[in-house]
PDB file of N, CA and C in Angstrom:
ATOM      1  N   UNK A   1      -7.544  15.869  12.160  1.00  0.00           N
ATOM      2  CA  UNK A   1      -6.994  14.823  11.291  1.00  0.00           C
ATOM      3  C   UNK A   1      -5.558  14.503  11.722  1.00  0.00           C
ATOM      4  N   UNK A   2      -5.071  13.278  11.800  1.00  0.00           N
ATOM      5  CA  UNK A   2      -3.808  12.635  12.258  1.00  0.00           C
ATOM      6  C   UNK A   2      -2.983  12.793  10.993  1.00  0.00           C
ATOM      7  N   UNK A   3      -1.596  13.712  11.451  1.00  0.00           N
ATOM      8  CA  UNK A   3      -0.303  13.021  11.036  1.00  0.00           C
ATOM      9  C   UNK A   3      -0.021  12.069  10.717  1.00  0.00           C
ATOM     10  N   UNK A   4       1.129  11.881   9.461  1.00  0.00           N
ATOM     11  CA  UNK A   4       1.048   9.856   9.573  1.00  0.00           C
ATOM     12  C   UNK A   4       2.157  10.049  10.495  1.00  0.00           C
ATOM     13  N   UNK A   5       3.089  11.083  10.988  1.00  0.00           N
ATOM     14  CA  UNK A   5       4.113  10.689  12.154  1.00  0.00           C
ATOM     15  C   UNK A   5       3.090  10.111  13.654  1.00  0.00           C
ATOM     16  N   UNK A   6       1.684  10.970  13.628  1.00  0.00           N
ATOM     17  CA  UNK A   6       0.966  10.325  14.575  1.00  0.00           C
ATOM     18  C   UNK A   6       0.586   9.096  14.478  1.00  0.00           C
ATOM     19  N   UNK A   7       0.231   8.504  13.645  1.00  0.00           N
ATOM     20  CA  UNK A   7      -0.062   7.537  13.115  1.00  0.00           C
ATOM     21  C   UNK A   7       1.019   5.705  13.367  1.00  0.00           C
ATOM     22  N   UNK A   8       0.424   5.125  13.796  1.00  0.00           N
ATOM     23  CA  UNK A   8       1.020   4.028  14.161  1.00  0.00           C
ATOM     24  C   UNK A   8       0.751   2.574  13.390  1.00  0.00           C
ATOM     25  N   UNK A   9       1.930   2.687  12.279  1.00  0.00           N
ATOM     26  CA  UNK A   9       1.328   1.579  11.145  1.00  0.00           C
ATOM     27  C   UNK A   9       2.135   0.869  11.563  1.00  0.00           C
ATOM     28  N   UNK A  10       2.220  -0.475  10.414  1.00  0.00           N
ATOM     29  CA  UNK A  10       2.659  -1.397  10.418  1.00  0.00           C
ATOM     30  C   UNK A  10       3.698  -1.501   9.209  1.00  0.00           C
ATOM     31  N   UNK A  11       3.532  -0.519   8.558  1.00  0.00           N
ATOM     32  CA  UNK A  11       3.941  -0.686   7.113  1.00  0.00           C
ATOM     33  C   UNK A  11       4.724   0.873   6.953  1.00  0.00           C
ATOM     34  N   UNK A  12       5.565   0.985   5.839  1.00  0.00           N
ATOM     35  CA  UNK A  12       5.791   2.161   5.285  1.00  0.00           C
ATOM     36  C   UNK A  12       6.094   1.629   3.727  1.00  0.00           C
ATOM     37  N   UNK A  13       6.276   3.231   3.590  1.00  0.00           N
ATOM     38  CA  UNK A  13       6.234   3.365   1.769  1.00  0.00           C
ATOM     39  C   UNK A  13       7.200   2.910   1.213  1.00  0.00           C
ATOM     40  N   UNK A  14       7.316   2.167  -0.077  1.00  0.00           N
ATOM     41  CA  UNK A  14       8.361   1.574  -0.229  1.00  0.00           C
ATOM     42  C   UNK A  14       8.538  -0.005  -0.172  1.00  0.00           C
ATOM     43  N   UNK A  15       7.401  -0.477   0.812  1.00  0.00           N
ATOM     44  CA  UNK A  15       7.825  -1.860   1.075  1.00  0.00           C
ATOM     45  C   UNK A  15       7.002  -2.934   0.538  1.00  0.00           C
ATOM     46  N   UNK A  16       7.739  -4.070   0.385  1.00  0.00           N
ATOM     47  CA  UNK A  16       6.652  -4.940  -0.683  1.00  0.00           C
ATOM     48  C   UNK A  16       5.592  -5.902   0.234  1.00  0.00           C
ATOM     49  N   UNK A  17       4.444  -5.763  -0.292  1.00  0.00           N
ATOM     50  CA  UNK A  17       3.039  -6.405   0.698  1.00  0.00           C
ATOM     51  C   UNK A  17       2.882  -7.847   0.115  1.00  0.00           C
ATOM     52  N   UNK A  18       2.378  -8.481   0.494  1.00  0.00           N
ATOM     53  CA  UNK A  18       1.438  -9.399  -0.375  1.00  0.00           C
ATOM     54  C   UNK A  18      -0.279  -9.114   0.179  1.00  0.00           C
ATOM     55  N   UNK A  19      -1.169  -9.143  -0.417  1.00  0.00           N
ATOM     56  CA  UNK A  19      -2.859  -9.015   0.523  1.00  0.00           C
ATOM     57  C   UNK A  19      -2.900 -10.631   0.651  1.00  0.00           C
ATOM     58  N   UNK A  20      -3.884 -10.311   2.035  1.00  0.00           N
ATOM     59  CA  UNK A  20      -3.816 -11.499   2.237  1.00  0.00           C
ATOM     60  C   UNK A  20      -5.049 -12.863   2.001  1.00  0.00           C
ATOM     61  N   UNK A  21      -5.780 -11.685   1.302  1.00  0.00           N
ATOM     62  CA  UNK A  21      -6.833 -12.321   1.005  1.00  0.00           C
ATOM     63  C   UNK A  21      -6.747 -12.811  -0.516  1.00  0.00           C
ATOM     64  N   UNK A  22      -6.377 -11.779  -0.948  1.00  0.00           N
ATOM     65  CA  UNK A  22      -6.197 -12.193  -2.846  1.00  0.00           C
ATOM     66  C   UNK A  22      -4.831 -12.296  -3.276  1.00  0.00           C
ATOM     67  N   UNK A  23      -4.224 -12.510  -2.412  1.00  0.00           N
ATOM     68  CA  UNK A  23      -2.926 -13.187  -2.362  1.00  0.00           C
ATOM     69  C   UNK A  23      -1.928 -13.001  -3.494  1.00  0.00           C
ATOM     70  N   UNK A  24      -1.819 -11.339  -3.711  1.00  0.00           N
ATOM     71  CA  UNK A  24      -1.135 -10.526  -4.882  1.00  0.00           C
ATOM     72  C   UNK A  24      -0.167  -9.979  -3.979  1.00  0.00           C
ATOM     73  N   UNK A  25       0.890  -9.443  -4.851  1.00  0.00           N
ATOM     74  CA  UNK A  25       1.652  -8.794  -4.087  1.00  0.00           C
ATOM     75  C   UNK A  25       2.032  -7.456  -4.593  1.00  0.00           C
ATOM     76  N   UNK A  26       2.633  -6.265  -4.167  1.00  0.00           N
ATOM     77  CA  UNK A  26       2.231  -5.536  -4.717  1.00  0.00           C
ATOM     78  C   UNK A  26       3.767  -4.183  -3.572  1.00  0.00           C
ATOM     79  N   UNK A  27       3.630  -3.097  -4.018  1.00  0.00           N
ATOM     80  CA  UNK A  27       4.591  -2.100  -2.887  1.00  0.00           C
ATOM     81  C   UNK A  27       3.835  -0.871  -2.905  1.00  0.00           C
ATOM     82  N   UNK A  28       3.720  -0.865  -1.612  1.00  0.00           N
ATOM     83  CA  UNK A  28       3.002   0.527  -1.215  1.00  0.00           C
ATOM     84  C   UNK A  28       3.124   1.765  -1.469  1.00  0.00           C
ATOM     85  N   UNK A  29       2.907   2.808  -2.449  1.00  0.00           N
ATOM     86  CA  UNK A  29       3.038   4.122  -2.839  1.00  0.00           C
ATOM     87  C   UNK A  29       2.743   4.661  -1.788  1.00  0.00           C
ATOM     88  N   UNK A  30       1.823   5.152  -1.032  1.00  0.00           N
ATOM     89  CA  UNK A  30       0.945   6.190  -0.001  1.00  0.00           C
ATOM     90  C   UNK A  30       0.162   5.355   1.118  1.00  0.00           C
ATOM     91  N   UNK A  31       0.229   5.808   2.314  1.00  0.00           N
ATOM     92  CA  UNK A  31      -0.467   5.410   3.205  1.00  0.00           C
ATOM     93  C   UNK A  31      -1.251   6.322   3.775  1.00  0.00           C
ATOM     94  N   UNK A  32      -2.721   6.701   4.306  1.00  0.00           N
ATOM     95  CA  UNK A  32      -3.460   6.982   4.967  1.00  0.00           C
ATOM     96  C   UNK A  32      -3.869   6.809   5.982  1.00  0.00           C
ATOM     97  N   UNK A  33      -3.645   7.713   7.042  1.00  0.00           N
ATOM     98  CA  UNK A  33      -3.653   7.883   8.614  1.00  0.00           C
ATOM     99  C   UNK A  33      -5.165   6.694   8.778  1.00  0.00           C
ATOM    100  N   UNK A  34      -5.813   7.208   7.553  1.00  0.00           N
ATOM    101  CA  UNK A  34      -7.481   6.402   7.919  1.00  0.00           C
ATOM    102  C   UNK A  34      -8.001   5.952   7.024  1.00  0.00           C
ATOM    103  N   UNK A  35      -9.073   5.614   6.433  1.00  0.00           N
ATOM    104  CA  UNK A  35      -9.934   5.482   5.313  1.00  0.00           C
ATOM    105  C   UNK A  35     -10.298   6.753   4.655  1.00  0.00           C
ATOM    106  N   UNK A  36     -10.016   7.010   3.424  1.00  0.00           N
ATOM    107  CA  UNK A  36      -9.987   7.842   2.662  1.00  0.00           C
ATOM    108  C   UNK A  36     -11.129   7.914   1.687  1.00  0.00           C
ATOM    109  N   UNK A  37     -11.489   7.311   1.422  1.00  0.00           N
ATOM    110  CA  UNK A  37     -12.468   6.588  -0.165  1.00  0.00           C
ATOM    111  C   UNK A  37     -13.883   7.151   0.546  1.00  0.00           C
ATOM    112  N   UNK A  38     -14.987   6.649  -0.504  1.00  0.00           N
ATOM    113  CA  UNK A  38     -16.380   7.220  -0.386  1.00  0.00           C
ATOM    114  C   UNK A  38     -16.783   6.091   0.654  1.00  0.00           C
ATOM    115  N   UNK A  39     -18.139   6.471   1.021  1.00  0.00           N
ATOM    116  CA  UNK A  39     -18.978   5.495   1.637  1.00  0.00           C
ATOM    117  C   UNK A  39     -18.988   4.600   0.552  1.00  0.00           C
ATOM    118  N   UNK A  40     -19.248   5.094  -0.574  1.00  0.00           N
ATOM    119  CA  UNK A  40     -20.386   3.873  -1.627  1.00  0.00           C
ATOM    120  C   UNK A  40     -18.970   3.119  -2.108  1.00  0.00           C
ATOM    121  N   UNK A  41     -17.882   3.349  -2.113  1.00  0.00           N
ATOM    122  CA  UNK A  41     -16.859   2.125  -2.836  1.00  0.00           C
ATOM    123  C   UNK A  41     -16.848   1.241  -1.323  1.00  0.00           C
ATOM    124  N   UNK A  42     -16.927   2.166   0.138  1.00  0.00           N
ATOM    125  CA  UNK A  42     -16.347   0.988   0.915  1.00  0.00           C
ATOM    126  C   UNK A  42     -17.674  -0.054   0.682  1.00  0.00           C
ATOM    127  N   UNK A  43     -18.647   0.366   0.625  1.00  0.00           N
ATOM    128  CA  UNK A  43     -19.644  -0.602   0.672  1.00  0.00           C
ATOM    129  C   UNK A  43     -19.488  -1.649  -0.523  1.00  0.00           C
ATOM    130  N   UNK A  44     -19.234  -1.259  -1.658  1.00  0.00           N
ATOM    131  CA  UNK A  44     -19.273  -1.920  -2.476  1.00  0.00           C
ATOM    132  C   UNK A  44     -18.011  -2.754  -2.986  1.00  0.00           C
ATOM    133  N   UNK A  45     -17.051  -1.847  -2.056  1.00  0.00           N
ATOM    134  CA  UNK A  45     -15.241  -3.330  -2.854  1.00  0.00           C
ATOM    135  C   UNK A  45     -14.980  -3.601  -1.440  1.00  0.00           C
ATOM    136  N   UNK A  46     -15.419  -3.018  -0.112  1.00  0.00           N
ATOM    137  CA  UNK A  46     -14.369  -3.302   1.173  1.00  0.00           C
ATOM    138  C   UNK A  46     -15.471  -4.810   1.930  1.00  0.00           C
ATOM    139  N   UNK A  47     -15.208  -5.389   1.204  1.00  0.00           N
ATOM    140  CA  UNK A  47     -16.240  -7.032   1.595  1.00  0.00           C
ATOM    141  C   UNK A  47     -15.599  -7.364   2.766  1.00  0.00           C
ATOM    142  N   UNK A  48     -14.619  -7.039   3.996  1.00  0.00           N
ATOM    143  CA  UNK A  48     -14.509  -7.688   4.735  1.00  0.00           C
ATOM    144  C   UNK A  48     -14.905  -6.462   6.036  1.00  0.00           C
ATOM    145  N   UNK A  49     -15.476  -5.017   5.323  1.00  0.00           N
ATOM    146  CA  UNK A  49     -15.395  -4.150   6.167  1.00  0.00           C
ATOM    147  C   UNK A  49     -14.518  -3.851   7.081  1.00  0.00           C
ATOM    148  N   UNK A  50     -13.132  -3.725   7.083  1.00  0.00           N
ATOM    149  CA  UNK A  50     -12.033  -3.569   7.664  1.00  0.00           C
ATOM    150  C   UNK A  50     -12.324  -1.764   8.422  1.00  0.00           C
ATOM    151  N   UNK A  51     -11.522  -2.123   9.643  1.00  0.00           N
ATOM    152  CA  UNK A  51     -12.078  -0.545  10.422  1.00  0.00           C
ATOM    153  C   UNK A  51     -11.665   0.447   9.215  1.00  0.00           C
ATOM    154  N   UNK A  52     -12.418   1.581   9.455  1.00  0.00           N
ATOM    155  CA  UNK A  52     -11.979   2.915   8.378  1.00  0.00           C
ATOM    156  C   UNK A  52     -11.155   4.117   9.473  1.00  0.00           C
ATOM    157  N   UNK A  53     -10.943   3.025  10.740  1.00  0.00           N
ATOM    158  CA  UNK A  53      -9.962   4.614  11.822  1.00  0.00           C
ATOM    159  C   UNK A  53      -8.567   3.700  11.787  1.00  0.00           C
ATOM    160  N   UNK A  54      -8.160   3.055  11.003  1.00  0.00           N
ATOM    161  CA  UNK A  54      -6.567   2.655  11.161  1.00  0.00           C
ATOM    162  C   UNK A  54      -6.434   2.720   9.414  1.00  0.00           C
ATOM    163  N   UNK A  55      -4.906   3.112  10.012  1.00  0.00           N
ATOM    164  CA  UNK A  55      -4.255   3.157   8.539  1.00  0.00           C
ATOM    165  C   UNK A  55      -4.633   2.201   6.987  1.00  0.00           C
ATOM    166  N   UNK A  56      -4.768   2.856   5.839  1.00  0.00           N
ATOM    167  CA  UNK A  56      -5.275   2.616   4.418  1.00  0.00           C
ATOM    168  C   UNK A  56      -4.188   2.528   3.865  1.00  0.00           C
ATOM    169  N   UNK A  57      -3.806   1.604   2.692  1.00  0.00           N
ATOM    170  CA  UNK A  57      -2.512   1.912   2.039  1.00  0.00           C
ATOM    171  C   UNK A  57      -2.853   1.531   0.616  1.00  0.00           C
ATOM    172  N   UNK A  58      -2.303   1.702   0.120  1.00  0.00           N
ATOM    173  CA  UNK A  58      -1.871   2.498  -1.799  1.00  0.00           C
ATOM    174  C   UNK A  58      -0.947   1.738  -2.510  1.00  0.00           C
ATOM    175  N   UNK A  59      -1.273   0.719  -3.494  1.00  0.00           N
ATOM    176  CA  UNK A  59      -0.464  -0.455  -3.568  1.00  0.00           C
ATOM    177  C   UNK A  59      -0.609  -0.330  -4.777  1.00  0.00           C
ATOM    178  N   UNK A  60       1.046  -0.476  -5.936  1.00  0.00           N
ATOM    179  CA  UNK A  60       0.976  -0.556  -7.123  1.00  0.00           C
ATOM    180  C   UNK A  60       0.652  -2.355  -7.105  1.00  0.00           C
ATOM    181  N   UNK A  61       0.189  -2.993  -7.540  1.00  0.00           N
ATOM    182  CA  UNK A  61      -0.028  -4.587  -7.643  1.00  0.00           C
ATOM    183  C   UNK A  61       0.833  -4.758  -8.594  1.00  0.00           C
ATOM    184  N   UNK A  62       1.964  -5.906  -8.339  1.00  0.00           N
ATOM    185  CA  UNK A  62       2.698  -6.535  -9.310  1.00  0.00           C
ATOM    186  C   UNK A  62       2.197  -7.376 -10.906  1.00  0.00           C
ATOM    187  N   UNK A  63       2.684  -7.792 -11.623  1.00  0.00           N
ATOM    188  CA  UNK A  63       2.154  -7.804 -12.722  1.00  0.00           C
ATOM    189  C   UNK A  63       0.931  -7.758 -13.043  1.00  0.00           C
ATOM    190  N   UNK A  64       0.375  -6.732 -12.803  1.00  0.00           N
ATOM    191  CA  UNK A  64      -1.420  -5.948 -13.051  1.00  0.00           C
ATOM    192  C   UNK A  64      -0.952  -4.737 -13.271  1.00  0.00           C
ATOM    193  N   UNK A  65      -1.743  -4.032 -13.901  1.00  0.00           N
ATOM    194  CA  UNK A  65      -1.162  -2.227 -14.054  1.00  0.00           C
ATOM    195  C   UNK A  65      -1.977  -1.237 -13.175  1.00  0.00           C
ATOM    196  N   UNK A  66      -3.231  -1.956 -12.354  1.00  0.00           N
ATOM    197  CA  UNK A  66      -4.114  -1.690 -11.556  1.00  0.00           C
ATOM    198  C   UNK A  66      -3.380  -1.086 -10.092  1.00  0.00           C
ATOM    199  N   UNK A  67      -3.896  -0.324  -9.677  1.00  0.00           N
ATOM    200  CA  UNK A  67      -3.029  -0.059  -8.041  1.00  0.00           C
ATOM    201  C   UNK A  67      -4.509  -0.268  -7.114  1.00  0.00           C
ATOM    202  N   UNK A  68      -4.548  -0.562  -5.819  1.00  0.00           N
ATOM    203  CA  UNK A  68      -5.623  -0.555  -5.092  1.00  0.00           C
ATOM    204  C   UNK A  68      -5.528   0.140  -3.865  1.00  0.00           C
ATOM    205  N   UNK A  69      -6.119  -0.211  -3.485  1.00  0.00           N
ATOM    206  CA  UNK A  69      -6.482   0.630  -1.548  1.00  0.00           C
ATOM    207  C   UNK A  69      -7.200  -0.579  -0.422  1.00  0.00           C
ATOM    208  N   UNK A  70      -5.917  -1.114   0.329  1.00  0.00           N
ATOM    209  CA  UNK A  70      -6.384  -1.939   1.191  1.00  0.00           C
ATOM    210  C   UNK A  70      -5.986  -1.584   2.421  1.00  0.00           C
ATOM    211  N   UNK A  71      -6.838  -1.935   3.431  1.00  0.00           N
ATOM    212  CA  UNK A  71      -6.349  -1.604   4.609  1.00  0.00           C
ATOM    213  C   UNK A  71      -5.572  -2.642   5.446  1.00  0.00           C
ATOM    214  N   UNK A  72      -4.353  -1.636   6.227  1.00  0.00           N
ATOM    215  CA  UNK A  72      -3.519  -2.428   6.718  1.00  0.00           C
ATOM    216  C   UNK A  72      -3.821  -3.945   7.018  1.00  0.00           C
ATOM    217  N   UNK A  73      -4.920  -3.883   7.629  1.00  0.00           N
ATOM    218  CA  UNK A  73      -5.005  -5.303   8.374  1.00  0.00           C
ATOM    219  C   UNK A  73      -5.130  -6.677   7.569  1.00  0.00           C
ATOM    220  N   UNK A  74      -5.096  -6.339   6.120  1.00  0.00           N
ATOM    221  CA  UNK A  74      -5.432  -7.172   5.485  1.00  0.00           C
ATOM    222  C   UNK A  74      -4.219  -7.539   4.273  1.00  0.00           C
ATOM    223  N   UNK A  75      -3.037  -6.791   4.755  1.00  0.00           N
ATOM    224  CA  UNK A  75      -1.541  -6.996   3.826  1.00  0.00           C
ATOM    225  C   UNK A  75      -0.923  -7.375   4.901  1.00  0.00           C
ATOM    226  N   UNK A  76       0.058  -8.502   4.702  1.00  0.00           N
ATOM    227  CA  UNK A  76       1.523  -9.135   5.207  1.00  0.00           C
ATOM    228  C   UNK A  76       2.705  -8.161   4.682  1.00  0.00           C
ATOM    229  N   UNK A  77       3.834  -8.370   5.661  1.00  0.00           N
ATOM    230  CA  UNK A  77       4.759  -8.144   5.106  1.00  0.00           C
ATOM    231  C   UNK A  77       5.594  -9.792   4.097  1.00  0.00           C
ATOM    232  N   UNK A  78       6.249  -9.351   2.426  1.00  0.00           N
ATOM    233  CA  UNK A  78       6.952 -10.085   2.090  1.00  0.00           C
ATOM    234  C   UNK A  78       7.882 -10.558   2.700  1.00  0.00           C
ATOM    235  N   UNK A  79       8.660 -11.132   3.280  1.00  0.00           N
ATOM    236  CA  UNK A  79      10.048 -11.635   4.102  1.00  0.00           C
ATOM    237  C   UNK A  79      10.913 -11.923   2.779  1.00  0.00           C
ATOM    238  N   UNK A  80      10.622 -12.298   1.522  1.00  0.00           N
ATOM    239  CA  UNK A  80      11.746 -12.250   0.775  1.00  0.00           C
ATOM    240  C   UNK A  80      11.091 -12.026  -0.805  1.00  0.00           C
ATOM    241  N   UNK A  81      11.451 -10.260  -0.591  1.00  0.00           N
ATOM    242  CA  UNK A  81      10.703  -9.441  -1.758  1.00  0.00           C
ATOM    243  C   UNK A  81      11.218  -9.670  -2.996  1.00  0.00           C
ATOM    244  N   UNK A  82      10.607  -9.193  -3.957  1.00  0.00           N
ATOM    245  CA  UNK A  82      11.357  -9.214  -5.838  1.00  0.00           C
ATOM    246  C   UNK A  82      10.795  -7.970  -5.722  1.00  0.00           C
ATOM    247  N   UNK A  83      11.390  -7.409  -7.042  1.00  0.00           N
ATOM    248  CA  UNK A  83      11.051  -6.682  -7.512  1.00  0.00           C
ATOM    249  C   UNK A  83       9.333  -6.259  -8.102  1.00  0.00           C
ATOM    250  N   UNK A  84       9.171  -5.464  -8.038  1.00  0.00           N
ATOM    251  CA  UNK A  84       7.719  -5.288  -8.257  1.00  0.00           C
ATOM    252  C   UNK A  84       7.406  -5.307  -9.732  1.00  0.00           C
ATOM    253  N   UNK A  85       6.382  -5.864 -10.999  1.00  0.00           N
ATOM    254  CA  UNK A  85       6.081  -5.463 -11.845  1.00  0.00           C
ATOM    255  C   UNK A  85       5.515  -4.487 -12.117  1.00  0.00           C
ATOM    256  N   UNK A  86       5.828  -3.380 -12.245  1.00  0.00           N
ATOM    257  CA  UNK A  86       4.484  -2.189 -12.821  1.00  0.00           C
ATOM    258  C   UNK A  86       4.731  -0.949 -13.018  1.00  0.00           C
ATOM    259  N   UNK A  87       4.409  -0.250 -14.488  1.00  0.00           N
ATOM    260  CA  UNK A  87       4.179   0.928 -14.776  1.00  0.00           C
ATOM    261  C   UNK A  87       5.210   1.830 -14.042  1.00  0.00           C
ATOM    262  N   UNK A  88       4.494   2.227 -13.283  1.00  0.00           N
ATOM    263  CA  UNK A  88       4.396   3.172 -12.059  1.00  0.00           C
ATOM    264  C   UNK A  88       5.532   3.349 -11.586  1.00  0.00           C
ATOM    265  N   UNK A  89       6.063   2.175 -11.049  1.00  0.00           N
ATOM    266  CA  UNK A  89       7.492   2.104 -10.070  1.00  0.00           C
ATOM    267  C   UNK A  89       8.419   3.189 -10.587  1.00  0.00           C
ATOM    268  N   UNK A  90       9.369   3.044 -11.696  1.00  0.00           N
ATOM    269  CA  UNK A  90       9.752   4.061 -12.343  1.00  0.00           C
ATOM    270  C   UNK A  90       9.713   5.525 -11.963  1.00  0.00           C
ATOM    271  N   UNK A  91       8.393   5.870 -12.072  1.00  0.00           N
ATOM    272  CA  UNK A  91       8.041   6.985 -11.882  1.00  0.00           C
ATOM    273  C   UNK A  91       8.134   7.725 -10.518  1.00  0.00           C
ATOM    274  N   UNK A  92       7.597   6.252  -9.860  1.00  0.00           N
ATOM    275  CA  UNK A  92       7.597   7.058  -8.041  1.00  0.00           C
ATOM    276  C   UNK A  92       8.756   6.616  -7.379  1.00  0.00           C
ATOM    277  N   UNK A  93       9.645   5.301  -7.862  1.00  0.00           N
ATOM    278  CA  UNK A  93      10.616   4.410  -6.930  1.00  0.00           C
ATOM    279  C   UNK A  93      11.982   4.791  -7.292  1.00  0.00           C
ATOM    280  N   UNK A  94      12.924   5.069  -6.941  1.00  0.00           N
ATOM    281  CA  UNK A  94      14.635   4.735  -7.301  1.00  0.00           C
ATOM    282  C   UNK A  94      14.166   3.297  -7.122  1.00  0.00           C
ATOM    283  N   UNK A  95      15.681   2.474  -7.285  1.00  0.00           N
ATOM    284  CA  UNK A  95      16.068   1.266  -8.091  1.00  0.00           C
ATOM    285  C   UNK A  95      15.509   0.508  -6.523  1.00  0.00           C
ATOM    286  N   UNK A  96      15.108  -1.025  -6.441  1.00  0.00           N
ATOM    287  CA  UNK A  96      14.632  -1.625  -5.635  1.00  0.00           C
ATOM    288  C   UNK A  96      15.899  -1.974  -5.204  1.00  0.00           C
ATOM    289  N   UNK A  97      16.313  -1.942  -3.572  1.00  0.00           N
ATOM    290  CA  UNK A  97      17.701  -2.820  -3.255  1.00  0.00           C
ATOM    291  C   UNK A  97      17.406  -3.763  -2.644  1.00  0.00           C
ATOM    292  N   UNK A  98      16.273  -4.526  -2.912  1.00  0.00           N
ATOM    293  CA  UNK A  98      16.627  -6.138  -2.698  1.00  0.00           C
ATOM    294  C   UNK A  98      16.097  -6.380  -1.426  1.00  0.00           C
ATOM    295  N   UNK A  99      15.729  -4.974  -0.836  1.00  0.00           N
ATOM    296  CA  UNK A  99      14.624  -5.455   0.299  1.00  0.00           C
ATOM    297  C   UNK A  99      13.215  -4.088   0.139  1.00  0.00           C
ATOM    298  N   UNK A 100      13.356  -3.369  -0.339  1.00  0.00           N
ATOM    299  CA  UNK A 100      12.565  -2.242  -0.930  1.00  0.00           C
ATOM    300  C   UNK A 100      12.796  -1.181  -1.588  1.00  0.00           C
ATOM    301  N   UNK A 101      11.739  -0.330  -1.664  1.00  0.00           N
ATOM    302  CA  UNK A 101      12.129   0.860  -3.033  1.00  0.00           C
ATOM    303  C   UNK A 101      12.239   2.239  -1.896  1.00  0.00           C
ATOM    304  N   UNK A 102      12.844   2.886  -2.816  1.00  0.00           N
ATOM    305  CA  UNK A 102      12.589   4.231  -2.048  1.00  0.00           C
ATOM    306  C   UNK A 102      12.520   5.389  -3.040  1.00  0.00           C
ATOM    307  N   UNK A 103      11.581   6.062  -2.355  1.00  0.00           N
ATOM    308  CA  UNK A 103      10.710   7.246  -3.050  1.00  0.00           C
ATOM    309  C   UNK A 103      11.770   8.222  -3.480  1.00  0.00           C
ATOM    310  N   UNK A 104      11.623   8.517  -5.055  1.00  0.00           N
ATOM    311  CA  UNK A 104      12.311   9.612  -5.729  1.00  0.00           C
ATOM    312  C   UNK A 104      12.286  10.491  -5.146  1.00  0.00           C
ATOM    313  N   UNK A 105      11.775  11.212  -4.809  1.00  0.00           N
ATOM    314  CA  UNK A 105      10.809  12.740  -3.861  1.00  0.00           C
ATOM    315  C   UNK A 105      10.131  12.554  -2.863  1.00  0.00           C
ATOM    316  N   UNK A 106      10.423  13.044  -1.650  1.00  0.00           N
ATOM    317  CA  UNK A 106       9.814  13.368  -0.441  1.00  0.00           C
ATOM    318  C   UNK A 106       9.073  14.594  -0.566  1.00  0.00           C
ATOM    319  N   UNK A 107       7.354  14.219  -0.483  1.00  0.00           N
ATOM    320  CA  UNK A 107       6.857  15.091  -0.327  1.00  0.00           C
ATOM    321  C   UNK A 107       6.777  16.501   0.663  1.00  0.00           C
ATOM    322  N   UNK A 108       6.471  17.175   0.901  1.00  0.00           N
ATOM    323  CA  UNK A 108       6.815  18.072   2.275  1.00  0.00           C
ATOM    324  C   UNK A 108       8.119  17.707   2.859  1.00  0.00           C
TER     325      UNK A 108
END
């Protein structure tokens, strides 16, 4: 299993996405070296079948209280972020400076 230092994303934690299909926007909590989830959800929510060997990411969604799991290839970066609506932030983010959040606690 890959490191995410092995790991060659596009994205890190902290930063605000929009998807580009459902065109929400949202800031990434956690990223995954790969596809993480069951067979039976990819079959049943991943409708564009996006590869499951590149990076997965972990998105609180802005005004929704919902968080999801999309894979990289299918989030933009914002070029001129707001603040995120949701729950959550609080909990996992220090204060947003106007280009992203950064994580209260570093895990490991």
């Amino acid at each position: 299993n890959l490191s995410m230092e092995e790991v060659k994303t596009k994205f890190k934690i902290g930063q605000i996405i929009r998807h580009k299909l459902f065109n929400y926007t949202g800031v990434i909590f956690d990223i995954d070296p790969t596809y993480e989830g069951t067979e039976e959800w990819y079959e049943k929510v991943a409708e564009t079948k996006p590869p499951k060997d590149k990076p997965w990411c972990h998105i609180l969604v802005s005004d929704d209280e919902k968080t999801t799991y999309v894979a990289e290839k299918n989030i933009e970066e914002v070029l001129d972020p707001k603040p995120i609506n949701h729950s959550m932030v609080q909990y996992i983010f220090e204060k947003f400076d106007g280009k992203e959040y950064q994580l209260k606690f570093k895990a490991n």
